[in-house]
Protein backbone atom coordinates (compact mmCIF):
# COMPACT_ATOMS: atom_id res chain seq x y z
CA UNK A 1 4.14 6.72 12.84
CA UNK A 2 6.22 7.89 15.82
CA UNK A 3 3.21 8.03 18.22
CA UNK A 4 2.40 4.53 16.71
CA UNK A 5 5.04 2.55 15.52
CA UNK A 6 5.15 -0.55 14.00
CA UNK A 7 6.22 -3.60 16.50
CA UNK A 8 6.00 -6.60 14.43
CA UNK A 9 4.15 -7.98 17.06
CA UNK A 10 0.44 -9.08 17.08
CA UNK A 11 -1.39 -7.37 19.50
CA UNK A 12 -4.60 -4.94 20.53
CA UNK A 13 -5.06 -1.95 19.06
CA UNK A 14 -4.48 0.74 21.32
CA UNK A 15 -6.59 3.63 22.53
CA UNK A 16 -5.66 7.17 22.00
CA UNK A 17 -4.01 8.90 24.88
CA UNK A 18 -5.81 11.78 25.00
CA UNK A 19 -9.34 9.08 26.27
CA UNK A 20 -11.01 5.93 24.30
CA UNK A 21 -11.33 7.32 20.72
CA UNK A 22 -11.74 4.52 18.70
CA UNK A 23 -12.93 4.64 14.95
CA UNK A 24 -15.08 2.06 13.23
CA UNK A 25 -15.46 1.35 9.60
CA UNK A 26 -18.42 0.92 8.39
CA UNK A 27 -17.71 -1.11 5.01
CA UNK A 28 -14.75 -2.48 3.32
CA UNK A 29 -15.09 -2.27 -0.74
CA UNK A 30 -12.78 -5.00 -2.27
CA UNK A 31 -12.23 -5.10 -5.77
CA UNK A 32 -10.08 -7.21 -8.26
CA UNK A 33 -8.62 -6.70 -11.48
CA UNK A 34 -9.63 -2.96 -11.22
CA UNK A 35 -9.21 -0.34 -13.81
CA UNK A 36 -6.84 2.28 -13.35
CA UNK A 37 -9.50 5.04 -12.85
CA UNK A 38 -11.06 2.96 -10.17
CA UNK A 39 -7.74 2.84 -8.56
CA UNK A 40 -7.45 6.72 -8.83
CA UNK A 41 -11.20 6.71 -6.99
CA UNK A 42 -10.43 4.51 -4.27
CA UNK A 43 -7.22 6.04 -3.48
CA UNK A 44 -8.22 9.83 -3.68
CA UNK A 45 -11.13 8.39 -0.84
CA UNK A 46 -8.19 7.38 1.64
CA UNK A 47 -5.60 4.68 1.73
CA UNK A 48 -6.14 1.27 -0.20
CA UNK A 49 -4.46 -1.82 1.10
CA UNK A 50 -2.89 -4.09 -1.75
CA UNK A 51 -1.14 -7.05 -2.44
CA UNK A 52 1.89 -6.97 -4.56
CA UNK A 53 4.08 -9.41 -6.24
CA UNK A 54 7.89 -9.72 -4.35
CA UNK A 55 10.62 -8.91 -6.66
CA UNK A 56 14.55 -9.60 -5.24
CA UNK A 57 15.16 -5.85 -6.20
CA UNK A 58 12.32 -4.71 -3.67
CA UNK A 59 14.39 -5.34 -0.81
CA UNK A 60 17.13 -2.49 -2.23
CA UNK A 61 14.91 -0.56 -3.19
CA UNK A 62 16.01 3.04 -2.17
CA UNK A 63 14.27 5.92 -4.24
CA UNK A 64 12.69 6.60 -7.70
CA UNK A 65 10.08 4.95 -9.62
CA UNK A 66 9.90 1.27 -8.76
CA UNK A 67 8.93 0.00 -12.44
CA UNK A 68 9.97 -3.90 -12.97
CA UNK A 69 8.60 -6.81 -15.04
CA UNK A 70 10.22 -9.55 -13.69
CA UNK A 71 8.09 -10.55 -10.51
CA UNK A 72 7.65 -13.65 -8.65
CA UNK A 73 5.45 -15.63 -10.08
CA UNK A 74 3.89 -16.55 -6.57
CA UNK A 75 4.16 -14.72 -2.98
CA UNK A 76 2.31 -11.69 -2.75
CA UNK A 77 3.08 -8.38 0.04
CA UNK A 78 0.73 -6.56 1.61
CA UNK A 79 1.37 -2.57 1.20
CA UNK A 80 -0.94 0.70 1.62
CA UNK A 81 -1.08 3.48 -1.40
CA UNK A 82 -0.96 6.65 0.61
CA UNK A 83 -1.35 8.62 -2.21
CA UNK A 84 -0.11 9.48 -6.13
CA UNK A 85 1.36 12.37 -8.05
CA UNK A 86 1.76 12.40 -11.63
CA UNK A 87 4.00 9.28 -12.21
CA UNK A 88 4.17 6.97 -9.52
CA UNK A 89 1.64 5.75 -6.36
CA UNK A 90 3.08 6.48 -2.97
CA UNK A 91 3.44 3.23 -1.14
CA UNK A 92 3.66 2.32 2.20
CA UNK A 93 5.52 -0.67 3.81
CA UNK A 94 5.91 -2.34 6.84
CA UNK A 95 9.26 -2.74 6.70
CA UNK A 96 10.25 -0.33 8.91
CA UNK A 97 11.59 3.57 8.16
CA UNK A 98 15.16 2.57 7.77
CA UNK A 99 13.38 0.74 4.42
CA UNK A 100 13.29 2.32 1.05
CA UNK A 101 12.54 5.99 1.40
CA UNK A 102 11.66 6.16 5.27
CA UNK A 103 9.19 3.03 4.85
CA UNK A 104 7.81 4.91 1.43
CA UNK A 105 8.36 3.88 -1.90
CA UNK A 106 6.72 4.83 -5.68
CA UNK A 107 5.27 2.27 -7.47
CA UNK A 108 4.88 3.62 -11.47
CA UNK A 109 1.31 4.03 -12.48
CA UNK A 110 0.10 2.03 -15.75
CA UNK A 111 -3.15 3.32 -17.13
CA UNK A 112 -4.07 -0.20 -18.65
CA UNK A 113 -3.18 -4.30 -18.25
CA UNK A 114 -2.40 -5.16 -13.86
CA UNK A 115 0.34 -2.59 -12.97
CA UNK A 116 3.87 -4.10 -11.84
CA UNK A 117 3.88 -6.93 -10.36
CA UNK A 118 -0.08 -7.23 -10.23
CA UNK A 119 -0.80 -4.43 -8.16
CA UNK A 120 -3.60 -3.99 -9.73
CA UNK A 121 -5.34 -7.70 -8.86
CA UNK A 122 -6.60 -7.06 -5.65
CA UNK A 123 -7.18 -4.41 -3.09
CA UNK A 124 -9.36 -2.84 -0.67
CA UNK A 125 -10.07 0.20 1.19
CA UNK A 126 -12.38 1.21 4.73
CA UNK A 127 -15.43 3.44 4.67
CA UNK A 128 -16.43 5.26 7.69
């Protein structure tokens, strides 16, 4: 993130400084209402964009497993799973690295019903 940080800004992509390497994706698989092994799949292939319901607690949220019930009922985020270990999906935000864990939090992995706070409704990851 440091040689590309997040501005807030809408703008161009830019090209790498070493010349014009640019990647294209191929594809974009979308799915909703996925199980959890298809989340498992998608994320071991690369990072999966999601949408998650905004809880008041999210803002504070510092460290551990972020496992809540109580979400809004409307008002989704966009976020990025980065990866998983045994207990939790690695999330990234866009709210900066002075957010959370240095712009990381853990979202608890359910194995059945739509994760907290939906997680599980929508996503979608790049093939290349």
């Amino acid at each position: 993130m440091a040689n590309y940080p997040y501005t807030a800004v809408q703008s161009l992509c830019k090209n790498s400084e070493a010349g014009t390497l640019t990647v294209k994706a191929s594809n974009r698989v979308a799915f909703e209402n996925g199980s959890y092994s298809q989340w498992l799949e998608a994320v071991a292939k690369g990072p999966v964009s999601m949408t998650i319901k905004v809880n008041k607690s999210l803002f504070g949220y510092k460290s551990g497993d972020y496992d809540i019930s109580d979400c809004v009922s409307s008002g989704f985020h966009a976020v990025s799973i980065v990866g998983y270990d045994e207990t939790a999906w690695i999330v990234r935000n866009s709210w900066g690295g002075d957010w959370g864990s240095q712009g990381y939090f853990r979202v608890a992995k359910k194995t059945s019903g739509s994760g907290v706070c939906d997680m599980y409704s929508r996503c979608s990851y790049v093939t290349f």
